[in-house]
Protein backbone atom coordinates (compact mmCIF):
# COMPACT_ATOMS: atom_id res chain seq x y z
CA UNK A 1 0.48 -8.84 68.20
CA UNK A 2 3.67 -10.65 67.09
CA UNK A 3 5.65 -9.07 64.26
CA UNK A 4 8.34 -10.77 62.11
CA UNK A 5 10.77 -8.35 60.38
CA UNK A 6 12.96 -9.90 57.61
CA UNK A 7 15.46 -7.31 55.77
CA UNK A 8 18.50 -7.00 55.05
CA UNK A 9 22.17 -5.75 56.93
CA UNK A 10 22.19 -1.91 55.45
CA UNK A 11 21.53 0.91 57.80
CA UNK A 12 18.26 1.73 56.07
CA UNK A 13 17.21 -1.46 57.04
CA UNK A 14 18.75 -0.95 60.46
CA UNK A 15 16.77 2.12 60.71
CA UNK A 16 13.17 0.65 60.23
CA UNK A 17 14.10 -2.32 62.85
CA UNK A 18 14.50 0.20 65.07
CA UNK A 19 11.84 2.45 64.50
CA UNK A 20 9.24 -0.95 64.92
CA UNK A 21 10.99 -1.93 68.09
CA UNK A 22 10.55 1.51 70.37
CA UNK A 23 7.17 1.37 69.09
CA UNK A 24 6.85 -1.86 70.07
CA UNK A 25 5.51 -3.89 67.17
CA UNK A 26 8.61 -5.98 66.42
CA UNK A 27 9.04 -9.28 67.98
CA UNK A 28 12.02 -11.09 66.07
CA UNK A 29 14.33 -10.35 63.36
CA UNK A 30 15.66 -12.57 60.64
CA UNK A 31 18.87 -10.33 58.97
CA UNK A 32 20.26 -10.98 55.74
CA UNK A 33 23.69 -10.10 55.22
CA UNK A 34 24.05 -7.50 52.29
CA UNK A 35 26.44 -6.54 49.99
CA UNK A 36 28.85 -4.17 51.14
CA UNK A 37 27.27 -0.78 51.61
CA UNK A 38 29.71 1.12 48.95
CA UNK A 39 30.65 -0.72 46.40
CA UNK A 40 34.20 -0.67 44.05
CA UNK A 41 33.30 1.04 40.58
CA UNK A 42 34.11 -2.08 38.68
CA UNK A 43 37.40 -1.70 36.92
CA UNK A 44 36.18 -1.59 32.84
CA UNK A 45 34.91 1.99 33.64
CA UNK A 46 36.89 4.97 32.55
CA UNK A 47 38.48 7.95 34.53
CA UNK A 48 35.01 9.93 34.02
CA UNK A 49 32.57 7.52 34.88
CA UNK A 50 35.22 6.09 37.40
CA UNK A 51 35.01 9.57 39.82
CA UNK A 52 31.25 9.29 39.04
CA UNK A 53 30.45 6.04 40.15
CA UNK A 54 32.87 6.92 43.25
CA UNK A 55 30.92 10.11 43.76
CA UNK A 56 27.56 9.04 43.70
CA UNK A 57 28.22 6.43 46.50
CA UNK A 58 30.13 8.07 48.47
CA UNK A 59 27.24 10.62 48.91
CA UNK A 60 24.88 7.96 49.37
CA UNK A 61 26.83 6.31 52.46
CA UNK A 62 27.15 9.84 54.05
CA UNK A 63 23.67 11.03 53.41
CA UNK A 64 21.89 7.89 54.99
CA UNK A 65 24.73 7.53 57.87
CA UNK A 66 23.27 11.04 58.70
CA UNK A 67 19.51 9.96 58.15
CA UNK A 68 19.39 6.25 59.38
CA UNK A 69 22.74 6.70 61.88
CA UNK A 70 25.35 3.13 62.14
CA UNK A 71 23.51 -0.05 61.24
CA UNK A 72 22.81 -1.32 64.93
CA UNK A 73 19.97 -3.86 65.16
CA UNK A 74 17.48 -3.46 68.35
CA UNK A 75 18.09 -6.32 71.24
CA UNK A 76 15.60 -8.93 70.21
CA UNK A 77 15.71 -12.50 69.30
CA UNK A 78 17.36 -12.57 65.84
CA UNK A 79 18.30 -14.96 63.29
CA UNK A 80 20.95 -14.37 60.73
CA UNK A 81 21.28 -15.63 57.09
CA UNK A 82 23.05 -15.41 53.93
CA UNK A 83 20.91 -15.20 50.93
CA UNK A 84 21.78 -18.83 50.07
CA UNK A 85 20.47 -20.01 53.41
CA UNK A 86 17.52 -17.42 53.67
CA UNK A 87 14.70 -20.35 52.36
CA UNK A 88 15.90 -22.83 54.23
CA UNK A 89 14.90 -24.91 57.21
CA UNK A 90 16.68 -22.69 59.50
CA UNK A 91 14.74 -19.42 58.74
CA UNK A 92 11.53 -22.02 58.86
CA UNK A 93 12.11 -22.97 62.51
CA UNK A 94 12.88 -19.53 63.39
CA UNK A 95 9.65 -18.24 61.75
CA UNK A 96 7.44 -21.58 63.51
CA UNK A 97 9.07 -20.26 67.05
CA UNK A 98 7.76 -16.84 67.00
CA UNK A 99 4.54 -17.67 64.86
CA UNK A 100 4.09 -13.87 63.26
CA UNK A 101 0.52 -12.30 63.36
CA UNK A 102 2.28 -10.26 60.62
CA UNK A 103 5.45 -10.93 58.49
CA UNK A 104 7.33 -7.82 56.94
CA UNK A 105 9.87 -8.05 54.36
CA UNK A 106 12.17 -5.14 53.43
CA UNK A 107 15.65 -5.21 51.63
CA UNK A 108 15.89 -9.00 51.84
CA UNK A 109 15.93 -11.22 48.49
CA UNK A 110 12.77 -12.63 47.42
CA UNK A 111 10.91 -15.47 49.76
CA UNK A 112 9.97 -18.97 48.50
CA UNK A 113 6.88 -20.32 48.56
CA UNK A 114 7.97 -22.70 51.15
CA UNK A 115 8.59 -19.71 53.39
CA UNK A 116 5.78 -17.79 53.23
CA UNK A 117 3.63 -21.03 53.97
CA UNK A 118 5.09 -21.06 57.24
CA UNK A 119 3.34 -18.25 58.18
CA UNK A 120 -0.18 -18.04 58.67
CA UNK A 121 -0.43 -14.53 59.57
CA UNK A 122 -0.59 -11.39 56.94
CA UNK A 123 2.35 -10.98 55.11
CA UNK A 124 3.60 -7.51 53.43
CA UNK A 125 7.00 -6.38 52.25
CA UNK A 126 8.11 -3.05 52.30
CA UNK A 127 8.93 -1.78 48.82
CA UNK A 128 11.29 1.15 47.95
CA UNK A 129 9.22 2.75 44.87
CA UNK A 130 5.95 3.79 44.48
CA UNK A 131 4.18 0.83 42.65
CA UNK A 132 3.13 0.05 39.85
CA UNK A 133 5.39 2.93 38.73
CA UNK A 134 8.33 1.80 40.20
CA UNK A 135 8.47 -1.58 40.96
CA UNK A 136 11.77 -3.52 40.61
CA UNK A 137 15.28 -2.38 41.65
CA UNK A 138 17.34 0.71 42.17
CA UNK A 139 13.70 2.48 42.27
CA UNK A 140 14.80 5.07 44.22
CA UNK A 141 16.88 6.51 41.36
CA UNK A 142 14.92 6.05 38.65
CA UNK A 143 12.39 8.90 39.72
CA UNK A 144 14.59 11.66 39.76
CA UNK A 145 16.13 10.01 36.24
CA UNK A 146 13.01 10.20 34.68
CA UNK A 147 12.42 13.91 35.84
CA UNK A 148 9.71 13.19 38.01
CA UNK A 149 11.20 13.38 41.96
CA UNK A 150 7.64 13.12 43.22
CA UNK A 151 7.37 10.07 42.66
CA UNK A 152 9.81 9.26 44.80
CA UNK A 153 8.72 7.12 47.39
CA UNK A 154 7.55 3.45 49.22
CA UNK A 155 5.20 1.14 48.67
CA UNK A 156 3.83 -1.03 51.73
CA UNK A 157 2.19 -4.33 49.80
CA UNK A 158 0.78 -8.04 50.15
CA UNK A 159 4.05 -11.06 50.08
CA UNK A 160 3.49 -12.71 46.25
CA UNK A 161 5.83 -14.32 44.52
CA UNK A 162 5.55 -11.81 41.48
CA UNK A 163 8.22 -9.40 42.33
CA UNK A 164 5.91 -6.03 43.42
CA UNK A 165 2.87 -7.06 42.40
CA UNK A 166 0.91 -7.74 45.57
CA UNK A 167 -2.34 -5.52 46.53
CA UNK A 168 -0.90 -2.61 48.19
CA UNK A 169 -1.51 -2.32 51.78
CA UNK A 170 0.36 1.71 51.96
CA UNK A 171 1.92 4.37 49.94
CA UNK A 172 3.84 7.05 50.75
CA UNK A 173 6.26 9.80 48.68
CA UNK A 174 9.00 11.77 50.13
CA UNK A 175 8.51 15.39 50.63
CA UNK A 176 10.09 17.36 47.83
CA UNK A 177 12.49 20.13 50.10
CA UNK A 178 14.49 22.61 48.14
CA UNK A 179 18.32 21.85 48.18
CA UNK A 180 17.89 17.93 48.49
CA UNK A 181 19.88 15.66 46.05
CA UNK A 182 18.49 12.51 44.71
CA UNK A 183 19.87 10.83 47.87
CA UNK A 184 18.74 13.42 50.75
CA UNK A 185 14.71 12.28 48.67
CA UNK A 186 15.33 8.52 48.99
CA UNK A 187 16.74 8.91 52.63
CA UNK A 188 13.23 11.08 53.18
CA UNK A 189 10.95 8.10 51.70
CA UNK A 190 12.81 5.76 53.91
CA UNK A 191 11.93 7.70 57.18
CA UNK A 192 8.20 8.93 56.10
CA UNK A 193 7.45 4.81 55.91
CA UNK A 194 9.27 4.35 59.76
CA UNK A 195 7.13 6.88 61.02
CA UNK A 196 3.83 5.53 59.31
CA UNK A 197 4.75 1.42 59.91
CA UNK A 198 3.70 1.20 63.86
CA UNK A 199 0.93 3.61 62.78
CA UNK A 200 -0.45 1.23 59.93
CA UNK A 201 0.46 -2.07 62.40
CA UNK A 202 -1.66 0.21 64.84
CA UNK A 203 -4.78 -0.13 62.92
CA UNK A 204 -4.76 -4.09 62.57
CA UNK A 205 -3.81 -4.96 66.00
CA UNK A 206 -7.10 -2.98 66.80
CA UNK A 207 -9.15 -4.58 64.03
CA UNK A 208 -9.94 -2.53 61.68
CA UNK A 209 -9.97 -3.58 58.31
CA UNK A 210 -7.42 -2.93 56.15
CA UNK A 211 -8.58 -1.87 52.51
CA UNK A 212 -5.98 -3.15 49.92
CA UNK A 213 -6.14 -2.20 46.46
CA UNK A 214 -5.08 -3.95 42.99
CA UNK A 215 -2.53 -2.89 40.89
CA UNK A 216 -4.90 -1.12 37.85
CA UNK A 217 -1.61 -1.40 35.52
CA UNK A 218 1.08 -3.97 35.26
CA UNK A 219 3.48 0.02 35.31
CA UNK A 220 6.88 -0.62 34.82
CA UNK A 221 10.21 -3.24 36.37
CA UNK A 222 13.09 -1.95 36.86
CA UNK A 223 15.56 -4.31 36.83
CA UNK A 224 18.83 -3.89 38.55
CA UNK A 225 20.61 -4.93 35.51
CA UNK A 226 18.45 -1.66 33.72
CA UNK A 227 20.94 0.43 35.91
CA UNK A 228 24.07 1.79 34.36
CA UNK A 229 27.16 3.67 35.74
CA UNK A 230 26.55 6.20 32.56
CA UNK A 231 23.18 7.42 33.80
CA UNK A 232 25.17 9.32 36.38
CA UNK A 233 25.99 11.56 34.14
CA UNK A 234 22.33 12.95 33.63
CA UNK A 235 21.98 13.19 37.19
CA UNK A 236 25.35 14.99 38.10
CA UNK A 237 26.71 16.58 35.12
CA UNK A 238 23.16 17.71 33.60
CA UNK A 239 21.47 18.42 36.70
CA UNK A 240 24.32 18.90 39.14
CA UNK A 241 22.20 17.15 41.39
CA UNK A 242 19.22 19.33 41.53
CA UNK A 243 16.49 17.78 39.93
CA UNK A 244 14.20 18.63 43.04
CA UNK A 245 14.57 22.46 42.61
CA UNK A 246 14.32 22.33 39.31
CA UNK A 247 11.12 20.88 39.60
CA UNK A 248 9.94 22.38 42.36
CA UNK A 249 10.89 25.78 39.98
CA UNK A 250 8.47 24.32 37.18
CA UNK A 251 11.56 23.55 34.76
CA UNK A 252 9.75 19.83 34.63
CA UNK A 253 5.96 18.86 33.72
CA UNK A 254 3.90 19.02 37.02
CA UNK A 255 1.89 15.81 38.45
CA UNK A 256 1.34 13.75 41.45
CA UNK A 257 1.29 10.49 41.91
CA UNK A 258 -2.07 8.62 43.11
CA UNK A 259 -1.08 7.05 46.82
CA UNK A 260 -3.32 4.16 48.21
CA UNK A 261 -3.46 5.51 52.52
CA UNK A 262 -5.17 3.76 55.20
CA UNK A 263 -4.81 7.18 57.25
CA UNK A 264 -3.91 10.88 56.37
């Protein structure tokens, strides 16, 4: 079975390749480069939101360079791209070489049209957020900002071109351990779906049928422009960065979130 990994240059992303490739279920790579990793706090911000903004990514690129390690890609054939050249005719030969059985997405910008009818095989991108919650951007965040850290997680679903809003294929939330940050629960999600991917890929290279199910509520989008350096200062200055003991303590109203699994 031929897989087709498109995603982008972080070491999360790194991570997953991987994971897929000693597991053998990745065939090619297409890798789009990415912003850099930590970015400058842009320069409007004041002195407080300033060592915030520095704080909060700074933790980020030391939590997942423990998690996900440097950002090395596995030795297969690999094509890379900028995002202005990702839907183009070079990314179309590259996908008509290796023909896919199955196309993943992950930390890429969004595919045309033109793309996806290149491929003729299932096609799913791997979504950081628990849809239809969490669909959108920085979706990784937003749980723990909203108070609600279990719903943390990722969202395996179909390619559309309605940003999250394919049937989902796979769900899966990070464990909630006592001590973690907001950061040390997205790096969890992140490794929960490596772990589950070959397992899921497992399951249609033997046949068996995989059950997708419809989103039963448009839920929310995020949108990356929703995120602001100020809400840092609920997370870190409120919270000191403990929103997962605090819930796990009961200081936060108690649910769980619904999970579409093909396996347990």
């Amino acid at each position: 079975m031929k897989v087709v990994f498109i995603t982008g240059s972080h070491p999360r992303h790194a991570y997953i390749a991987r994971k897929l490739a000693a597991a053998g279920r990745l065939s090619a790579l297409i890798i789009e480069q990415r912003e850099e990793h930590v970015p400058e706090p842009p320069k409007e911000l004041n002195d407080e939101l300033t060592t915030l903004f520095v704080q909060h990514f700074s933790i980020r690129q030391s939590i997942e360079s423990t998690a996900f390690g440097d950002n090395s890609f596995p030795d297969i054939p690999t094509l890379c791209v900028e995002h202005k050249t990702l839907n183009t005719q070079g990314t179309w030969d590259f996908l008509a070489e290796h023909s896919p059985d199955l196309l993943l997405s992950y930390g890429c910008h969004m595919l045309s049209n033109e793309t996806l009818s290149k491929v003729d095989g299932e096609k799913w991108n791997i979504h950081g957020g628990l849809s239809p919650w969490y669909r959108g951007g920085v979706t990784h965040f937003w749980p723990s900002y909203m108070l609600e850290p279990q719903m943390t997680g990722m969202t395996v679903h179909e390619l559309t071109q309605q940003l999250d809003a394919g049937d989902i294929v796979h769900q899966c939330n990070s464990d909630l351990v006592r001590g973690d940050g907001l950061h040390q629960l997205a790096a969890r999600s992140v490794t929960k779906i490596a772990e589950e991917l070959p397992m899921l890929i497992d399951l249609m290279a033997k046949g068996q049928v995989i059950k997708k199910t419809s989103h039963n509520t448009a839920g929310k989008l995020w949108l990356g422009q929703d995120w602001r350096p100020e809400h840092l200062k609920l997370i870190y200055q409120v919270y000191n960065d403990k929103i997962v003991d605090l819930y796990l303590d009961g200081e936060f109203s108690q649910s769980k979130p619904i999970l579409v699994r093909q396996f347990d």
